[in-house]
C-alpha atoms as a PDB file:
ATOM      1  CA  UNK A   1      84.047-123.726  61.969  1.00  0.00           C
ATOM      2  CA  UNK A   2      83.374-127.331  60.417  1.00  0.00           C
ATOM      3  CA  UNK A   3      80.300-127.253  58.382  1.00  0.00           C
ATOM      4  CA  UNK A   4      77.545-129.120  59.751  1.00  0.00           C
ATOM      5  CA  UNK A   5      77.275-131.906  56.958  1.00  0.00           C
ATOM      6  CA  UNK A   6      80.810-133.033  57.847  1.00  0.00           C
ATOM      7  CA  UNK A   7      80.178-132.442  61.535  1.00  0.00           C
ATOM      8  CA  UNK A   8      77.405-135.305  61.036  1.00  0.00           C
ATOM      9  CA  UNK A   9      79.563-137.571  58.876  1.00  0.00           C
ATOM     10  CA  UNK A  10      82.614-137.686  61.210  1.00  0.00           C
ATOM     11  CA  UNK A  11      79.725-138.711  63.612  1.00  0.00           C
ATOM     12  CA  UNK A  12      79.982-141.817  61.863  1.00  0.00           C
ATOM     13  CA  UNK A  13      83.348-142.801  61.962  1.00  0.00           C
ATOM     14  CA  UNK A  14      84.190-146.282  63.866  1.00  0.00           C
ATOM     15  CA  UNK A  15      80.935-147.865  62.004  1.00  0.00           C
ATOM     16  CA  UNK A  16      81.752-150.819  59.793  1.00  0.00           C
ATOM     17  CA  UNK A  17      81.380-151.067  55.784  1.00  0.00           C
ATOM     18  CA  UNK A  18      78.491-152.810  55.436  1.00  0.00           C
ATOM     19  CA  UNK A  19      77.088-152.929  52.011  1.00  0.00           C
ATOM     20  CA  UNK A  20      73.914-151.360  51.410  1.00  0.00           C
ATOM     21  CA  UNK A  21      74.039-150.707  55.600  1.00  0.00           C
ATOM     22  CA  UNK A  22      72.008-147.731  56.951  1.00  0.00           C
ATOM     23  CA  UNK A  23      72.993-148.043  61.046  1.00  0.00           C
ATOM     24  CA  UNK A  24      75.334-145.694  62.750  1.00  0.00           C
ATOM     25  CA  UNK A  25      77.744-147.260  65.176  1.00  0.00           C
ATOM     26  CA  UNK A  26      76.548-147.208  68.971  1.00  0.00           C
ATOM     27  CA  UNK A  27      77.629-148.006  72.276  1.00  0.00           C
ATOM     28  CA  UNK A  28      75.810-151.035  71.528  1.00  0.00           C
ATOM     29  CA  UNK A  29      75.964-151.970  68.084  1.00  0.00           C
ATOM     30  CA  UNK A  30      79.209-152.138  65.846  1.00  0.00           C
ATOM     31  CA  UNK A  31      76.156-150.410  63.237  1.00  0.00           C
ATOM     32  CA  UNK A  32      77.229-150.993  59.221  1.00  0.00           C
ATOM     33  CA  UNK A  33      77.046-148.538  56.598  1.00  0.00           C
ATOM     34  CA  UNK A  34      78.368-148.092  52.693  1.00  0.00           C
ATOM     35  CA  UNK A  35      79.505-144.735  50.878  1.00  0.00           C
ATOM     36  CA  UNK A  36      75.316-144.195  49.976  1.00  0.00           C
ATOM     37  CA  UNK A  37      74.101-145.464  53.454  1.00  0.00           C
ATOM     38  CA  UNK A  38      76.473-142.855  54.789  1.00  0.00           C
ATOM     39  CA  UNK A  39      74.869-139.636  52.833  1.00  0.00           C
ATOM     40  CA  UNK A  40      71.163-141.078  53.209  1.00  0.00           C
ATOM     41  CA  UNK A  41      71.917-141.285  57.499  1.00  0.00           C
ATOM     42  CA  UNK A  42      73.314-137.316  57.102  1.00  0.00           C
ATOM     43  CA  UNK A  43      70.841-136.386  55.243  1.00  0.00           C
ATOM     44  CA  UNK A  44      68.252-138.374  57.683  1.00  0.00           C
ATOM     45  CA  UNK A  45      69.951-136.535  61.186  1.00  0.00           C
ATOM     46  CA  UNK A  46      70.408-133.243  58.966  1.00  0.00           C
ATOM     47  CA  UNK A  47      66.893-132.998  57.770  1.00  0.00           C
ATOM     48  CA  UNK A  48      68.234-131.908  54.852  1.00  0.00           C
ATOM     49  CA  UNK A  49      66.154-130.964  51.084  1.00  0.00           C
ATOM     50  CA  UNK A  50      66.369-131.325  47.628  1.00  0.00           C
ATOM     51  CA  UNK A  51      66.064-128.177  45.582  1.00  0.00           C
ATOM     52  CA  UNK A  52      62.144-128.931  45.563  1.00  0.00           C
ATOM     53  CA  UNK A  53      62.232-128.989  49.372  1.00  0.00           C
ATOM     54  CA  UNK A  54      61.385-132.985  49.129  1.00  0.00           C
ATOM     55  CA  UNK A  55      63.362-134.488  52.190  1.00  0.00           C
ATOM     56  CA  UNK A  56      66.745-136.319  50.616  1.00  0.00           C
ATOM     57  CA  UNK A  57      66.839-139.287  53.251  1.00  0.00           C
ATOM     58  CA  UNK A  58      63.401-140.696  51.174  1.00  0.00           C
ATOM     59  CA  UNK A  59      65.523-141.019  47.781  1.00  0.00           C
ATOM     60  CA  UNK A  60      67.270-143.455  49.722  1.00  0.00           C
ATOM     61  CA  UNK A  61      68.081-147.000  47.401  1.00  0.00           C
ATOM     62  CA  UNK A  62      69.368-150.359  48.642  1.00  0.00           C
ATOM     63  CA  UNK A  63      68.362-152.778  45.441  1.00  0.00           C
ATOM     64  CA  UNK A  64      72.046-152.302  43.954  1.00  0.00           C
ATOM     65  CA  UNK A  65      75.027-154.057  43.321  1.00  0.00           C
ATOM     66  CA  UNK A  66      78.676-153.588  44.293  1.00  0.00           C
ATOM     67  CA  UNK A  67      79.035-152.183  41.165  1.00  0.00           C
ATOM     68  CA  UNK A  68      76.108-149.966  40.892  1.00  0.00           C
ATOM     69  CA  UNK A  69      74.385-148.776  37.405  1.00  0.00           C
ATOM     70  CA  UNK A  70      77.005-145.815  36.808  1.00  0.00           C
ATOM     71  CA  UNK A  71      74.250-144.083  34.864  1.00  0.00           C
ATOM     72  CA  UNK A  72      71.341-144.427  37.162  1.00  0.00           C
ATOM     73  CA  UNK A  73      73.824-143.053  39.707  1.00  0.00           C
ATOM     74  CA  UNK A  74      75.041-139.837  37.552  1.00  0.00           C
ATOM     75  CA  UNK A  75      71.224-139.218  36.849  1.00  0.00           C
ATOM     76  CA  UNK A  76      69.653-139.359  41.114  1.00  0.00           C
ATOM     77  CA  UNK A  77      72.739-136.947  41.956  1.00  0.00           C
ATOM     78  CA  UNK A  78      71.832-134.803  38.951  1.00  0.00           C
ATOM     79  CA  UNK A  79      68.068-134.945  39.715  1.00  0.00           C
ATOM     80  CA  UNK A  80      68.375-134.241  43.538  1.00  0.00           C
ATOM     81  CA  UNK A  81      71.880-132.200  43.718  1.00  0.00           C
ATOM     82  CA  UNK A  82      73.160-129.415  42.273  1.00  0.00           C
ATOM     83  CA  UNK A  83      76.551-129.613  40.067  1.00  0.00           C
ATOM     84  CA  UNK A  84      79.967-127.841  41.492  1.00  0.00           C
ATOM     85  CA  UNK A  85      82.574-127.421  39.405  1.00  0.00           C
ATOM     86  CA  UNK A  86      85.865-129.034  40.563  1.00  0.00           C
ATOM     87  CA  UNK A  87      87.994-126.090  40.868  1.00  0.00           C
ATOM     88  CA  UNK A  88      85.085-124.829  43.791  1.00  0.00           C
ATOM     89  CA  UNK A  89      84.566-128.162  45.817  1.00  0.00           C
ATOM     90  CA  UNK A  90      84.500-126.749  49.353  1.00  0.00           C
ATOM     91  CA  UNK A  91      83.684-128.773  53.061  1.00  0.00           C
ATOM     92  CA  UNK A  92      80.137-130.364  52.844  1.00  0.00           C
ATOM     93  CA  UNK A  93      79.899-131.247  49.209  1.00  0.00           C
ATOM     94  CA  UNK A  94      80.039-134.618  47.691  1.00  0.00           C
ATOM     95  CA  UNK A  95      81.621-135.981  45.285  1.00  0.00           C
ATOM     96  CA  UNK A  96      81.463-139.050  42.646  1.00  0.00           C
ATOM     97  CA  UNK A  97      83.793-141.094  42.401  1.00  0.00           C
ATOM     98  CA  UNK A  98      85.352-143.589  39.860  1.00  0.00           C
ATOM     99  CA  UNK A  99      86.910-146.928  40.351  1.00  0.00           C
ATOM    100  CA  UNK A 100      87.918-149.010  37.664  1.00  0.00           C
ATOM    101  CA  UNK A 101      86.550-145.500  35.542  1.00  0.00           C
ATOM    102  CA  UNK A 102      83.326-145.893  36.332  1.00  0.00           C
ATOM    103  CA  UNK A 103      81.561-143.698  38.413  1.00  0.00           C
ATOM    104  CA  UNK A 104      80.711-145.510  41.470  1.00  0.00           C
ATOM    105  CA  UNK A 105      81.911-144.310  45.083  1.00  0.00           C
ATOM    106  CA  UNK A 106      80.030-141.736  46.848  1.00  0.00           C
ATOM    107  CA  UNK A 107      82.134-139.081  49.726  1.00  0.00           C
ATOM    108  CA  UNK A 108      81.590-136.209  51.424  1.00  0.00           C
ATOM    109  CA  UNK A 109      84.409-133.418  51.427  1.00  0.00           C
ATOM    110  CA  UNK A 110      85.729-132.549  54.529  1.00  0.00           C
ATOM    111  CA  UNK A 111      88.049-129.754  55.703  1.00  0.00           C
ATOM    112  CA  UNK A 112      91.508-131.639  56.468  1.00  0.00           C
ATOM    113  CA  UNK A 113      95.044-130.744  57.425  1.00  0.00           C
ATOM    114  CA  UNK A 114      94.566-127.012  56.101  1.00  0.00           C
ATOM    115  CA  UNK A 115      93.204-128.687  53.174  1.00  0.00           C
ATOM    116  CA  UNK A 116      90.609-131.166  51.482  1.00  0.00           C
ATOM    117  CA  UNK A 117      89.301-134.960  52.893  1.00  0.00           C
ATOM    118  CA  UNK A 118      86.954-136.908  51.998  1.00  0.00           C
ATOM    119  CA  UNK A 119      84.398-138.896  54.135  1.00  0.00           C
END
């Protein structure tokens, strides 16, 4: 059974990057969404919580760059999410990612091929 967080992000797929986007693709609207606008619009159709039961979708951000303020970023995850080590990544989690080393891509893990995606 695909978990329900990467149920909700394949929902998404066929909407354009759009950077700092937050609109899902319609049958009207080509929509336009980035790696953050992605997690804030699952969160938002999820209704899912932070640890303090504080709805996730209102942590939402859209004042940064391209290349966002690695620590900022590592700090919100760590304040709002809880940490799973590598070895235990499963379907639904999300991971950090680094370009150019630094930690700035957001994805959600997906069951794929028998194995791991990401979203």
């Amino acid at each position: 059974m695909t978990h329900p967080i990467v149920a909700s992000a394949r929902g998404w797929t066929g909407t354009r990057f759009h950077h700092q986007g937050r609109l899902k693709k319609t049958a009207s609207h080509k929509g336009g969404v980035d790696c953050l606008g992605l997690l804030a619009g699952v969160a938002g159709e999820l209704n899912l919580r932070d640890h303090n039961g504080e709805e996730l979708a209102a942590f939402d951000e859209i004042d940064y760059s391209h290349r966002p303020d690695a620590s900022k970023l590592r700090a919100k995850l760590a304040e709002l999410l809880l940490r799973v080590p590598v070895q235990e990544i499963s379907p639904g989690d999300i991971a950090l990612l680094r370009i150019d080393g630094s930690p700035q891509h957001l994805a959600i893990i997906s069951d794929f091929g028998g194995g791991l995606g990401m979203i």
